[in-house]
C-alpha atoms as a PDB file:
ATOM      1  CA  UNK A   1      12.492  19.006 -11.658  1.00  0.00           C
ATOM      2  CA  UNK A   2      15.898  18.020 -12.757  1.00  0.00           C
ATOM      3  CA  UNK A   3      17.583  18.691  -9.936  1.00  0.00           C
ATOM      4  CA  UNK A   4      15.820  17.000  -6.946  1.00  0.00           C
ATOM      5  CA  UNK A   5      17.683  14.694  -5.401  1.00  0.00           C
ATOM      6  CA  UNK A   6      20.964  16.766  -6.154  1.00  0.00           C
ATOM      7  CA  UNK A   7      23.490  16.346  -2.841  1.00  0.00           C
ATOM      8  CA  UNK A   8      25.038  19.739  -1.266  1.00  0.00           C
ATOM      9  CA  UNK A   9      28.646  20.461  -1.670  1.00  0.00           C
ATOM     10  CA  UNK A  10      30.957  18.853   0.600  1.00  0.00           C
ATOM     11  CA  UNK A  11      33.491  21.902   1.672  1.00  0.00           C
ATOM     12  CA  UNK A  12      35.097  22.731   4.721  1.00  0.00           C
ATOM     13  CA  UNK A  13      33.312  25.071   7.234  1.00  0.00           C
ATOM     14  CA  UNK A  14      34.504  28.201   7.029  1.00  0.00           C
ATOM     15  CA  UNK A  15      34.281  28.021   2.840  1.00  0.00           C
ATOM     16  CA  UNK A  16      31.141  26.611   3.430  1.00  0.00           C
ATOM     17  CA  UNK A  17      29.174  29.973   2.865  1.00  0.00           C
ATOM     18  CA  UNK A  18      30.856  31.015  -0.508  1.00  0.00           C
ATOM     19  CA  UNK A  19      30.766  27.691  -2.211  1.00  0.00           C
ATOM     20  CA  UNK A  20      26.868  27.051  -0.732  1.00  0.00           C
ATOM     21  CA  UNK A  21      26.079  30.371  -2.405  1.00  0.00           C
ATOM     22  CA  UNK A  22      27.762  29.940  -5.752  1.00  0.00           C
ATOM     23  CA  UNK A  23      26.299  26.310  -6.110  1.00  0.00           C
ATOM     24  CA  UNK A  24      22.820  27.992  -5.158  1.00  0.00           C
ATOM     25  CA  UNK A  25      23.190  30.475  -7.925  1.00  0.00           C
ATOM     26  CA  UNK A  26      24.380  27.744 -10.777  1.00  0.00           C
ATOM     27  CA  UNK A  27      21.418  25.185  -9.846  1.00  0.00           C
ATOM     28  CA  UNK A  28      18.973  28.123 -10.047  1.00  0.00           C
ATOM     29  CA  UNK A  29      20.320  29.017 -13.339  1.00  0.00           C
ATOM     30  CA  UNK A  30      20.054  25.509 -14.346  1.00  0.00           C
ATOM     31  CA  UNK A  31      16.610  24.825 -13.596  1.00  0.00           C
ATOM     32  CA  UNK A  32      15.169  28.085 -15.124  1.00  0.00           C
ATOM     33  CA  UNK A  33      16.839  26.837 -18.234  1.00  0.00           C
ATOM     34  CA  UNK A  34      15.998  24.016 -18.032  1.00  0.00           C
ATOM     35  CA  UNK A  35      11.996  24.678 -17.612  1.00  0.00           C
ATOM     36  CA  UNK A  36      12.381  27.098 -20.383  1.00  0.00           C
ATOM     37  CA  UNK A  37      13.561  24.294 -22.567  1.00  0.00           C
ATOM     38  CA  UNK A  38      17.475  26.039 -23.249  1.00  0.00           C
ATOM     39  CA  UNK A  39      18.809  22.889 -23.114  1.00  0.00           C
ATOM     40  CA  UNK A  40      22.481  24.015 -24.036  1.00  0.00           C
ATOM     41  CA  UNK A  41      22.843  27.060 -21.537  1.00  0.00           C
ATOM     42  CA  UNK A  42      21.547  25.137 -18.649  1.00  0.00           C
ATOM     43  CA  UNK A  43      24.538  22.395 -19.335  1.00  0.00           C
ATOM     44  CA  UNK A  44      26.860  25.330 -18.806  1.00  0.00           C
ATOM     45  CA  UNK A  45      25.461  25.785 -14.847  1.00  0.00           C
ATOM     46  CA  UNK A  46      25.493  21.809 -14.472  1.00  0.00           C
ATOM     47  CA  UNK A  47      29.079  21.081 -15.735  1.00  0.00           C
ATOM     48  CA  UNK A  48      30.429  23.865 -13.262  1.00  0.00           C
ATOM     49  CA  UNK A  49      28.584  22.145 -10.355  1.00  0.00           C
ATOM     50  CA  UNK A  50      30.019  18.645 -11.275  1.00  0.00           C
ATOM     51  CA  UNK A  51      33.328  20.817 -11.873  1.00  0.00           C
ATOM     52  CA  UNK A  52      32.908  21.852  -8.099  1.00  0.00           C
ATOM     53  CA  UNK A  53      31.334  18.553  -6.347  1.00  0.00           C
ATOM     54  CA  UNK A  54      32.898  15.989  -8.280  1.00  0.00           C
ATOM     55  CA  UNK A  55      31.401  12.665  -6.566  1.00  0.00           C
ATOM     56  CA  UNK A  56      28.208  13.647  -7.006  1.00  0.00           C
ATOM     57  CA  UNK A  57      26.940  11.341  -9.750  1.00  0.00           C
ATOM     58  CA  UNK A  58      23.652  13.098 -10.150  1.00  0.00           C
ATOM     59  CA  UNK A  59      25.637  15.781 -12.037  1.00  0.00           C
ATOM     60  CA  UNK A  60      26.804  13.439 -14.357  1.00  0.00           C
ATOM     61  CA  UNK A  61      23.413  11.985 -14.947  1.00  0.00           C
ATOM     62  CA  UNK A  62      21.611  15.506 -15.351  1.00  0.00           C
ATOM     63  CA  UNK A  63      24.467  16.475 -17.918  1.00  0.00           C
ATOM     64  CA  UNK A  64      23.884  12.686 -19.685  1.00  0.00           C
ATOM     65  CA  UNK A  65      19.870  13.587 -19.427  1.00  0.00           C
ATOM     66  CA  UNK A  66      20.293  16.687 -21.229  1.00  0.00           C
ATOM     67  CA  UNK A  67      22.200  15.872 -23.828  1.00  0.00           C
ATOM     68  CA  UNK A  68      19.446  13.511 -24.969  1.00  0.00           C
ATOM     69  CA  UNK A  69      17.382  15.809 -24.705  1.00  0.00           C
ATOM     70  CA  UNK A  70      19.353  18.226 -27.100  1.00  0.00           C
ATOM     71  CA  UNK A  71      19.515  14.958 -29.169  1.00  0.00           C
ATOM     72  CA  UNK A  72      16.139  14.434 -29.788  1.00  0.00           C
ATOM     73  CA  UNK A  73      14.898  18.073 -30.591  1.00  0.00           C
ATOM     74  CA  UNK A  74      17.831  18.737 -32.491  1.00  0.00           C
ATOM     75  CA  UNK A  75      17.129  15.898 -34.370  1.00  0.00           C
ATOM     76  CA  UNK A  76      13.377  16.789 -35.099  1.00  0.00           C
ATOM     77  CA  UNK A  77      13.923  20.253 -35.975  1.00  0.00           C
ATOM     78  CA  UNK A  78      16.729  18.689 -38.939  1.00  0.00           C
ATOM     79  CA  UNK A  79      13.815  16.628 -39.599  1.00  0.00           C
ATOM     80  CA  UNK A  80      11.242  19.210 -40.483  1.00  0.00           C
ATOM     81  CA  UNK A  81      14.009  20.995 -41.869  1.00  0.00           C
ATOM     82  CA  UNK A  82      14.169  18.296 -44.934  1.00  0.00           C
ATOM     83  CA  UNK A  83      10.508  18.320 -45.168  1.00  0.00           C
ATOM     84  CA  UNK A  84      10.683  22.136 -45.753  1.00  0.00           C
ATOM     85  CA  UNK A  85      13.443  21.822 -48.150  1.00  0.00           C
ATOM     86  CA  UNK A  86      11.582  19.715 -50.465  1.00  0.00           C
ATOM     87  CA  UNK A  87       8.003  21.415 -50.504  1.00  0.00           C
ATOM     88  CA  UNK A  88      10.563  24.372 -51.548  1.00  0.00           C
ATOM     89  CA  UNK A  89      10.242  27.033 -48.871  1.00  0.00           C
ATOM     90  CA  UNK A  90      13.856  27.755 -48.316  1.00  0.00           C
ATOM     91  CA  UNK A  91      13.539  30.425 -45.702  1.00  0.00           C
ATOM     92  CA  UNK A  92      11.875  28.048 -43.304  1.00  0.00           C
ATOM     93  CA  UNK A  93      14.170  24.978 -43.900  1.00  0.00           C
ATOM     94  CA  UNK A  94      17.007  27.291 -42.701  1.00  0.00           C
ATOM     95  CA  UNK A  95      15.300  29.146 -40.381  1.00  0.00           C
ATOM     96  CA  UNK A  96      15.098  25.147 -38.780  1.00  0.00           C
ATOM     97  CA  UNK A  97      18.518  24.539 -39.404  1.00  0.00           C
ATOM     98  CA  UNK A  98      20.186  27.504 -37.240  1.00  0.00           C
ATOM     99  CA  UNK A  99      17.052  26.827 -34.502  1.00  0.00           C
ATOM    100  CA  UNK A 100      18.830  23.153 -34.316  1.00  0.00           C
ATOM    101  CA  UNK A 101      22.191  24.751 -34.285  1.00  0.00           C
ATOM    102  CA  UNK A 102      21.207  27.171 -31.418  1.00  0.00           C
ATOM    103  CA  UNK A 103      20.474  24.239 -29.391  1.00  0.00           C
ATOM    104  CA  UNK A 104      23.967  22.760 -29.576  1.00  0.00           C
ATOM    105  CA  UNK A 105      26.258  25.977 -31.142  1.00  0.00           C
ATOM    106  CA  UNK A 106      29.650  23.044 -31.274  1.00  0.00           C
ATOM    107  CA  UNK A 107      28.020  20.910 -33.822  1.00  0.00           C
ATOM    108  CA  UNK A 108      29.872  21.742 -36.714  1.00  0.00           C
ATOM    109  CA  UNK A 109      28.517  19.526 -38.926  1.00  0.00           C
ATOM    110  CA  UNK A 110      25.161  21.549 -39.077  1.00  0.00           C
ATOM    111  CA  UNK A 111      27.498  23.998 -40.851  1.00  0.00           C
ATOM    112  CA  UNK A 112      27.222  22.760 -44.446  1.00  0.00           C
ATOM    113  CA  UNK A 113      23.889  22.715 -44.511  1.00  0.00           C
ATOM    114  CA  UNK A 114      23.456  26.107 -43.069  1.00  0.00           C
ATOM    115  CA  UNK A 115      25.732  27.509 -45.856  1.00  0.00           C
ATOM    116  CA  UNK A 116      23.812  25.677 -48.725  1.00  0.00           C
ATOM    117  CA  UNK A 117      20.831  27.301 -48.126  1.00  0.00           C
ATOM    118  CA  UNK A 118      21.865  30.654 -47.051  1.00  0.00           C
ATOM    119  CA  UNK A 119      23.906  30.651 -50.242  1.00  0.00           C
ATOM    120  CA  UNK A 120      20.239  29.583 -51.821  1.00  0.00           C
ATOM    121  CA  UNK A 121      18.519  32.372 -50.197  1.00  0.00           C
ATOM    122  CA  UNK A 122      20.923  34.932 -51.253  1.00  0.00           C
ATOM    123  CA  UNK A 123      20.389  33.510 -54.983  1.00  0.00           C
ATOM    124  CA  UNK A 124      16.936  33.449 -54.559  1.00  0.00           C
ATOM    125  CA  UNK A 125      16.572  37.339 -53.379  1.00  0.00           C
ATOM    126  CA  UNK A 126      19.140  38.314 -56.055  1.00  0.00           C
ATOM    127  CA  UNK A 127      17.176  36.745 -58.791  1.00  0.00           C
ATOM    128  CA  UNK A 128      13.982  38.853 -57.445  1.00  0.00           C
ATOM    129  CA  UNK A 129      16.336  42.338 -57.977  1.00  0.00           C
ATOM    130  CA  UNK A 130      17.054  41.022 -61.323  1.00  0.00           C
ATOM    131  CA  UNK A 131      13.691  40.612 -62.129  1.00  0.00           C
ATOM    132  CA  UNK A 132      12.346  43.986 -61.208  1.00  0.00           C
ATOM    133  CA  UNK A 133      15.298  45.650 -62.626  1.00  0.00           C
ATOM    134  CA  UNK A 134      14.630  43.971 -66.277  1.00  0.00           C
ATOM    135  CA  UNK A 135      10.713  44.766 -65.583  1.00  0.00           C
ATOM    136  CA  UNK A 136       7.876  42.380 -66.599  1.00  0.00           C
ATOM    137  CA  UNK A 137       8.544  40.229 -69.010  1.00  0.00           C
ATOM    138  CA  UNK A 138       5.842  39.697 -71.891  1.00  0.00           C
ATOM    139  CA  UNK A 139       4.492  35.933 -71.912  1.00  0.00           C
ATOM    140  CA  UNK A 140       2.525  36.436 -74.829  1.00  0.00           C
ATOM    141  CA  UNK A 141       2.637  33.394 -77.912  1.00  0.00           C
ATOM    142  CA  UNK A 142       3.324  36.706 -79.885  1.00  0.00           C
ATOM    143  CA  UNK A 143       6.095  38.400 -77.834  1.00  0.00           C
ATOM    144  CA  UNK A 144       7.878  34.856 -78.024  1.00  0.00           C
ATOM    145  CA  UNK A 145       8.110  34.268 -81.384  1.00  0.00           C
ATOM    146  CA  UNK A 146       9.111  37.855 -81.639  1.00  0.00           C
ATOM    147  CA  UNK A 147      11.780  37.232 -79.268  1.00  0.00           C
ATOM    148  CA  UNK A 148      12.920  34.174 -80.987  1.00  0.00           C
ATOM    149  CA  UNK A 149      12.872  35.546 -84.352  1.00  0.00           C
ATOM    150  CA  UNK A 150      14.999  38.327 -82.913  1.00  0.00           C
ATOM    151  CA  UNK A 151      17.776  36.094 -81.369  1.00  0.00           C
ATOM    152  CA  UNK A 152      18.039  34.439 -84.870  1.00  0.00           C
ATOM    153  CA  UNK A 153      19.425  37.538 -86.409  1.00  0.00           C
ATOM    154  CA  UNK A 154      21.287  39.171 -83.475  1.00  0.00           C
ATOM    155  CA  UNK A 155      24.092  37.831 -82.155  1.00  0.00           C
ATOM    156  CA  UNK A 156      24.357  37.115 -78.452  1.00  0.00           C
ATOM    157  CA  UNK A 157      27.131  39.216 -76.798  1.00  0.00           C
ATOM    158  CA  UNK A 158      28.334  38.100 -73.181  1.00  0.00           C
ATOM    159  CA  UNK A 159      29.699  41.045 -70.681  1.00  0.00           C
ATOM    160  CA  UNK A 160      32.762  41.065 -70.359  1.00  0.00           C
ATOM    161  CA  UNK A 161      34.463  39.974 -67.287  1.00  0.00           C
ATOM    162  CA  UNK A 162      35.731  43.667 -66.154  1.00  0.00           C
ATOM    163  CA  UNK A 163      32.320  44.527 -66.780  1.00  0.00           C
ATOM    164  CA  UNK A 164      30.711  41.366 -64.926  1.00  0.00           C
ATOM    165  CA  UNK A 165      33.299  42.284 -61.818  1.00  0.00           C
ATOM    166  CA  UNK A 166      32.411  45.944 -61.841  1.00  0.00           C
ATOM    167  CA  UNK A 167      28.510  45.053 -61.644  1.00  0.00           C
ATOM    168  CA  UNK A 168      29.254  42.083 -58.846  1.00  0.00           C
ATOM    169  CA  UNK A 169      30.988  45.116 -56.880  1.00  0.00           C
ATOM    170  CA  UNK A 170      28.429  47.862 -57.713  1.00  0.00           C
ATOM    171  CA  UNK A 171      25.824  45.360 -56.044  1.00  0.00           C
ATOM    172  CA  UNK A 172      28.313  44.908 -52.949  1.00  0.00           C
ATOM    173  CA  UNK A 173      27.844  48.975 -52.644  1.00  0.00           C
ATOM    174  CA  UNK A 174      23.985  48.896 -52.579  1.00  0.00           C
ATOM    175  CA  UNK A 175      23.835  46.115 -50.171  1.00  0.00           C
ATOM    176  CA  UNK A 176      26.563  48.583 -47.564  1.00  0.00           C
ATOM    177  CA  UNK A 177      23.772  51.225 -48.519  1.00  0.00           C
ATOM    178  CA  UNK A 178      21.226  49.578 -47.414  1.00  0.00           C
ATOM    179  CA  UNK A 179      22.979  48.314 -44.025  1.00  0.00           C
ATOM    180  CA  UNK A 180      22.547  44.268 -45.230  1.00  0.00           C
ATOM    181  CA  UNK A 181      25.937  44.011 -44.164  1.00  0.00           C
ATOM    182  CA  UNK A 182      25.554  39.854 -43.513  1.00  0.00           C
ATOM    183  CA  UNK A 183      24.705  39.754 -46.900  1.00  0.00           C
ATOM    184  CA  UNK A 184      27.613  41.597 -48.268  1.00  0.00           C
ATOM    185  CA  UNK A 185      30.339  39.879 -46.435  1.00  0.00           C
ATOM    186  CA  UNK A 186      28.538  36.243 -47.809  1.00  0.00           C
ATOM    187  CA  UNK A 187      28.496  37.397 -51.399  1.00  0.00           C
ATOM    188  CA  UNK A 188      32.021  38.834 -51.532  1.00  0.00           C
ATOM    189  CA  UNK A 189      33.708  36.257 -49.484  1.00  0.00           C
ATOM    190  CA  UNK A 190      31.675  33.949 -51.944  1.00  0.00           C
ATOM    191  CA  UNK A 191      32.453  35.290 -55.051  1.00  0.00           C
ATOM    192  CA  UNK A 192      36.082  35.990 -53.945  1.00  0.00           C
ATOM    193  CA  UNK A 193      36.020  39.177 -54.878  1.00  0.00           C
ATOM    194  CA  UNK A 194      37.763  40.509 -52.229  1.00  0.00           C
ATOM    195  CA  UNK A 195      40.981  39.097 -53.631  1.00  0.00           C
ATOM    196  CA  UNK A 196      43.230  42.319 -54.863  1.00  0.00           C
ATOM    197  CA  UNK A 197      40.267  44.760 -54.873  1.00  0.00           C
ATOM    198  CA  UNK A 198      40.950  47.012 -52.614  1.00  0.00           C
ATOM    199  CA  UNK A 199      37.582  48.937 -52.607  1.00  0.00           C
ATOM    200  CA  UNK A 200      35.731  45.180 -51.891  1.00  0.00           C
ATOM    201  CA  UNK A 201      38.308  44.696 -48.949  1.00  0.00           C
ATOM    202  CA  UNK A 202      37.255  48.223 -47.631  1.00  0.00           C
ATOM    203  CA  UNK A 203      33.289  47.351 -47.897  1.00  0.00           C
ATOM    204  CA  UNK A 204      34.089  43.899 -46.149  1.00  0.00           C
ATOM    205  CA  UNK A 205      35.943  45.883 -43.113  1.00  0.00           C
ATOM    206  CA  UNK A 206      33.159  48.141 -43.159  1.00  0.00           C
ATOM    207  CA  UNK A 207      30.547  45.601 -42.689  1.00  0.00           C
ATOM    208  CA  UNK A 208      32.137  43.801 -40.054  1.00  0.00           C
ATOM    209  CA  UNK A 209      32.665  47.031 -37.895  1.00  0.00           C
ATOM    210  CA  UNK A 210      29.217  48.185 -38.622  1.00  0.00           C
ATOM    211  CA  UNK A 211      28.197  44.494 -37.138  1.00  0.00           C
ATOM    212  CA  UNK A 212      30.505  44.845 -34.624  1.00  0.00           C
ATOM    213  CA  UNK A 213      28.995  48.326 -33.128  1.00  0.00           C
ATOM    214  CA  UNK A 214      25.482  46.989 -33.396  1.00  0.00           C
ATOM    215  CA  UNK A 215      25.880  44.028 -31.752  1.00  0.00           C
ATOM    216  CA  UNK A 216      27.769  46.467 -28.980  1.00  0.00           C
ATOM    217  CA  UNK A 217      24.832  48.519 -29.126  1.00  0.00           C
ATOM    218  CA  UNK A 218      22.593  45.656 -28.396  1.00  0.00           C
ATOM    219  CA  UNK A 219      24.669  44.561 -25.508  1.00  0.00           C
ATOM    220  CA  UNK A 220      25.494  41.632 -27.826  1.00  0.00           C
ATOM    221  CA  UNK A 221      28.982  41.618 -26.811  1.00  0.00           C
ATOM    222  CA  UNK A 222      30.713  38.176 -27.642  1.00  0.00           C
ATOM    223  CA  UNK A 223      29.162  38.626 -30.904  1.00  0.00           C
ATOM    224  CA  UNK A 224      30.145  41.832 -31.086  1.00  0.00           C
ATOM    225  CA  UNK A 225      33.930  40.809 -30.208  1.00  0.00           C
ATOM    226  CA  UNK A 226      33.534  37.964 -33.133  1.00  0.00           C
ATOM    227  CA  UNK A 227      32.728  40.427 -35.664  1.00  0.00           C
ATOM    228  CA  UNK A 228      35.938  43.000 -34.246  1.00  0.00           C
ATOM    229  CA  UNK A 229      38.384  40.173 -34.673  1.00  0.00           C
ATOM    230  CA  UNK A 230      36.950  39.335 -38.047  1.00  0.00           C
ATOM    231  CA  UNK A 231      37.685  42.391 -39.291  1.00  0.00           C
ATOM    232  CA  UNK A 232      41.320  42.437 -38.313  1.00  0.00           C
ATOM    233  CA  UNK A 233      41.675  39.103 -41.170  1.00  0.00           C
ATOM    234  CA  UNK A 234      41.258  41.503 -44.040  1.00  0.00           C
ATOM    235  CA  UNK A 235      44.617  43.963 -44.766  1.00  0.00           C
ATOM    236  CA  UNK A 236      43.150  47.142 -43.817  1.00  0.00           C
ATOM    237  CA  UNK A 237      43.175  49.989 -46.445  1.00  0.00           C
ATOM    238  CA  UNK A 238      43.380  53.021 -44.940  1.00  0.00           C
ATOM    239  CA  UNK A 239      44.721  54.380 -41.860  1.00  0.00           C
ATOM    240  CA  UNK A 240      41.240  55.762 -40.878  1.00  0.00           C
ATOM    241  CA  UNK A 241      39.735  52.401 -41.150  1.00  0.00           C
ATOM    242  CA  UNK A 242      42.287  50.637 -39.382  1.00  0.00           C
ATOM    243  CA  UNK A 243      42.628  53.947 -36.386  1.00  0.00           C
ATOM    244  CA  UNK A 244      38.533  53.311 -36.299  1.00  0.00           C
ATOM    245  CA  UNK A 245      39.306  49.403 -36.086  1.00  0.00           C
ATOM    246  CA  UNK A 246      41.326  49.774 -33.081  1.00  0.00           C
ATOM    247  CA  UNK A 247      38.740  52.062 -31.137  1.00  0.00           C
ATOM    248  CA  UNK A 248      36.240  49.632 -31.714  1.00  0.00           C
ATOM    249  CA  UNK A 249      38.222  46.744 -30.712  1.00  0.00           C
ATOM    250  CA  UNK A 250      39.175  48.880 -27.141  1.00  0.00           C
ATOM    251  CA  UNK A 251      35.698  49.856 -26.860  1.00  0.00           C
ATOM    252  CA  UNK A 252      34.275  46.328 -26.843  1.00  0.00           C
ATOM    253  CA  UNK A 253      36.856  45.180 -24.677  1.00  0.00           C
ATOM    254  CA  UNK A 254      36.488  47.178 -22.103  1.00  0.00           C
ATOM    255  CA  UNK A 255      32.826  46.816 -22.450  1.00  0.00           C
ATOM    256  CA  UNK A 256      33.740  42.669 -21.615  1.00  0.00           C
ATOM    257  CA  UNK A 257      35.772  43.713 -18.571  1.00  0.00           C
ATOM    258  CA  UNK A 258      33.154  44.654 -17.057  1.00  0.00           C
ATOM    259  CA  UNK A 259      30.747  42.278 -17.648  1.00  0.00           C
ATOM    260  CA  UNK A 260      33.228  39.886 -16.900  1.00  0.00           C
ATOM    261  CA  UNK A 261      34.527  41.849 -13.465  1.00  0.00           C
ATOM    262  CA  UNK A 262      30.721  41.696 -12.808  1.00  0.00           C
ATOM    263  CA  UNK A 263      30.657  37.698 -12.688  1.00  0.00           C
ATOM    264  CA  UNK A 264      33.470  36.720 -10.562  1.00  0.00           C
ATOM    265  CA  UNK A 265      31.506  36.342  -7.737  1.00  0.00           C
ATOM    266  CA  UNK A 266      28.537  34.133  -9.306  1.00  0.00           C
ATOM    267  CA  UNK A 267      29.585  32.360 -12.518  1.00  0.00           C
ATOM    268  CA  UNK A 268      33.499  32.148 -12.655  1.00  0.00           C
ATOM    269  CA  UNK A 269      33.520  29.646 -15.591  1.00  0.00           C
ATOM    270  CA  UNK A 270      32.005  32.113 -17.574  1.00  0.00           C
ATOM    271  CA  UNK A 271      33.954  35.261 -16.290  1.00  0.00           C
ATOM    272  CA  UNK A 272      37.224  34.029 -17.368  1.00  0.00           C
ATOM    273  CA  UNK A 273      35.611  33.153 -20.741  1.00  0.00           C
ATOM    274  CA  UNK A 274      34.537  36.654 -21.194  1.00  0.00           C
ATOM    275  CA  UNK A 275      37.893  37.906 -19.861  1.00  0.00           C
ATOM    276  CA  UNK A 276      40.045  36.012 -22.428  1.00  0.00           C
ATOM    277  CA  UNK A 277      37.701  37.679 -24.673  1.00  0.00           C
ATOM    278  CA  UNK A 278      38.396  41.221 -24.042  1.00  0.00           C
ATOM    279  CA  UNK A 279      42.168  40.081 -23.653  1.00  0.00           C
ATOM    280  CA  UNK A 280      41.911  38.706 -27.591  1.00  0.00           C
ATOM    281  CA  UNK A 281      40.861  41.810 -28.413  1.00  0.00           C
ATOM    282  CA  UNK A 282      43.158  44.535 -26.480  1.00  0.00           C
ATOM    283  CA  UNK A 283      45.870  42.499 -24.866  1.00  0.00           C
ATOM    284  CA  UNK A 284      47.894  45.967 -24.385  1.00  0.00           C
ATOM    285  CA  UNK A 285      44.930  46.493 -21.600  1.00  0.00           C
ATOM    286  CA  UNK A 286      46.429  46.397 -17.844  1.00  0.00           C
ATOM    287  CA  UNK A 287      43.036  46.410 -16.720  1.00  0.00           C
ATOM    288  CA  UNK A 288      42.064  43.439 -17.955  1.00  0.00           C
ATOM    289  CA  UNK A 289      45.177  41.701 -17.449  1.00  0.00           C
ATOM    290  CA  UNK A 290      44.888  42.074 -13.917  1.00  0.00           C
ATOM    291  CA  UNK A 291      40.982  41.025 -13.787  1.00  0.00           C
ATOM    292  CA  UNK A 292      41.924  37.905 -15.443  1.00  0.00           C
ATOM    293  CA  UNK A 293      44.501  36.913 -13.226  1.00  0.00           C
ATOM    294  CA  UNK A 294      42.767  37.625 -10.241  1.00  0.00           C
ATOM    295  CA  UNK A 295      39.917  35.159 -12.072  1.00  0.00           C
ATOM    296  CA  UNK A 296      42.667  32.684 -12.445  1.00  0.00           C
ATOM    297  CA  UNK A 297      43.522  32.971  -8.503  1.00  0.00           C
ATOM    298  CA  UNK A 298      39.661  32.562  -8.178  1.00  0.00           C
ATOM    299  CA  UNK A 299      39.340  29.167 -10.879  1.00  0.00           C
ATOM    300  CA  UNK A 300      42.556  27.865  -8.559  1.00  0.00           C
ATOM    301  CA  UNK A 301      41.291  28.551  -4.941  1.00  0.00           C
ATOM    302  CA  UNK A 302      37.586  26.908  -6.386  1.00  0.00           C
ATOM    303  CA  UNK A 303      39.535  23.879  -7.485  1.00  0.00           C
ATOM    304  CA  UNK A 304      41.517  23.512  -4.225  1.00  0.00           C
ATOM    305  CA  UNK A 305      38.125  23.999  -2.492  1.00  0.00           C
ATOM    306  CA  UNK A 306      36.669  21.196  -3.674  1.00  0.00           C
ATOM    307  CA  UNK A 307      39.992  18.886  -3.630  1.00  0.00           C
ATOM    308  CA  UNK A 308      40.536  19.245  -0.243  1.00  0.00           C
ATOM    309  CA  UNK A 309      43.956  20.788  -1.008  1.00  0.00           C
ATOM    310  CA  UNK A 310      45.584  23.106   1.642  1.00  0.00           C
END
């Protein structure tokens, strides 16, 4: 048990039963997470209580503790990562890499890596569609010399670019099709095709507010916001897109008032964070303007809680 020893909250009597219950709720948190090995989440309920109680050093030491623990797994997943890498199995090695980068989400240095072999996936499942397209190719001693004795009297013609561009953007279309929308938006941002074709733009809009209503649908909402705002970078083509933009963006926001209305009371850090969330993405919204404030009030009262201050 991390969190034996830990001291109660020094407060003043009569704030004694709202601060008692809102440390009771984050240690809870903390230790569940803890036990369950989610290393990074549980840091979330710790720094709060040492946010709240700030003499007690055991904080500091739990928050010390697990970051070495973070540390040392993510360090052994990179690890096995490498090993998988090099035997050739791809999928696993990044499968690895964003397990390591779930662990600690800020360390942007994972980030490289991750891109190198998604990039190597994508290659690898486009050179699979290529290869069923073109059909089985003949390894015979015969069909090779036939081949090379063909390529010595006919010239080799190279596609054109126009034509190359119009095949890289008839593939974006089959992957919107088929609802790979991730792999879309890595290919075209990639490839920079997006850059004056407006039909690529409208695919890449597309596929982030088809991302963006899933992840709503799974109650996925931060992600959900991430992909709404991402969507807003491109210069929208149509007024139907961008009208259909804007609902989405109001929908989700609203959808984070809620949740974030919902956690005033038991995890305040993280209702404000949701708050300036749905602000980011409708900050027209009275609604939420007001909940944040009031969260503001709350973050300001906590801090003069636990500095004594009148």
């Amino acid at each position: 048990m991390l969190f034996v020893g830990c001291a109660q909250v020094p407060v003043s009597p009569e704030d004694a039963a709202n601060v008692e219950e809102f440390s009771r709720f984050h240690r809870q948190q903390a230790q569940q997470l803890i036990d369950s090995g989610s290393y990074y989440q549980a840091l979330i309920h710790v720094e709060i209580l040492a946010m709240v109680d700030q003499g007690n050093g055991r904080y500091r030491k739990n928050i010390r503790e697990l970051w070495e623990r973070i540390r040392s797994r993510k360090q052994k997943l990179l690890e096995q990562s490498q090993v998988a890498g090099k035997k050739g199995d791809v999928q696993k090695a990044y499968q690895l890499l964003l397990t390591a980068l779930s662990l600690d989400p800020e360390d942007t240095s994972l980030l490289p890596l991750l891109r190198k072999h998604y990039s190597a996936e994508l290659r690898g499942e486009q050179r699979k569609k290529q290869a069923i397209y073109a059909g089985t190719r003949n390894d015979s001693k015969t069909q090779d010399k036939q081949d090379k004795k063909t390529s010595q009297v006919i010239p080799v013609t190279m596609p054109s670019v126009a034509v190359q561009a119009e095949s890289s953007v008839g593939n974006l279309r089959e992957l919107f099709l088929q609802g790979k929308y991730q792999s879309l938006i890595s290919e075209a941002e990639s490839s920079g095709l997006a850059q004056g074709n407006s039909e690529v733009t409208e695919l890449l809009v597309k596929s982030h507010l088809a991302l963006a209503k899933l992840q709503r649908s799974a109650g996925e909402l931060e992600k959900a916001a991430y992909y709404a705002v991402r969507a807003s970078a491109y210069q929208t083509p149509s007024t139907d897109l961008e009208n259909e933009q804007i609902q989405i963006r109001k929908d989700v926001a609203l959808a984070l008032l809620e949740e974030g209305k919902s956690l005033l009371r038991i995890d305040l850090e993280r209702a404000v964070h949701i708050l300036e969330k749905a602000k980011e993405l409708d900050n027209q919204d009275g609604g939420i303007q007001l909940a944040l404030e009031r969260a503001y009030r709350l973050k300001d009262n906590l801090s003069r809680i636990k500095g004594g201050a009148p």
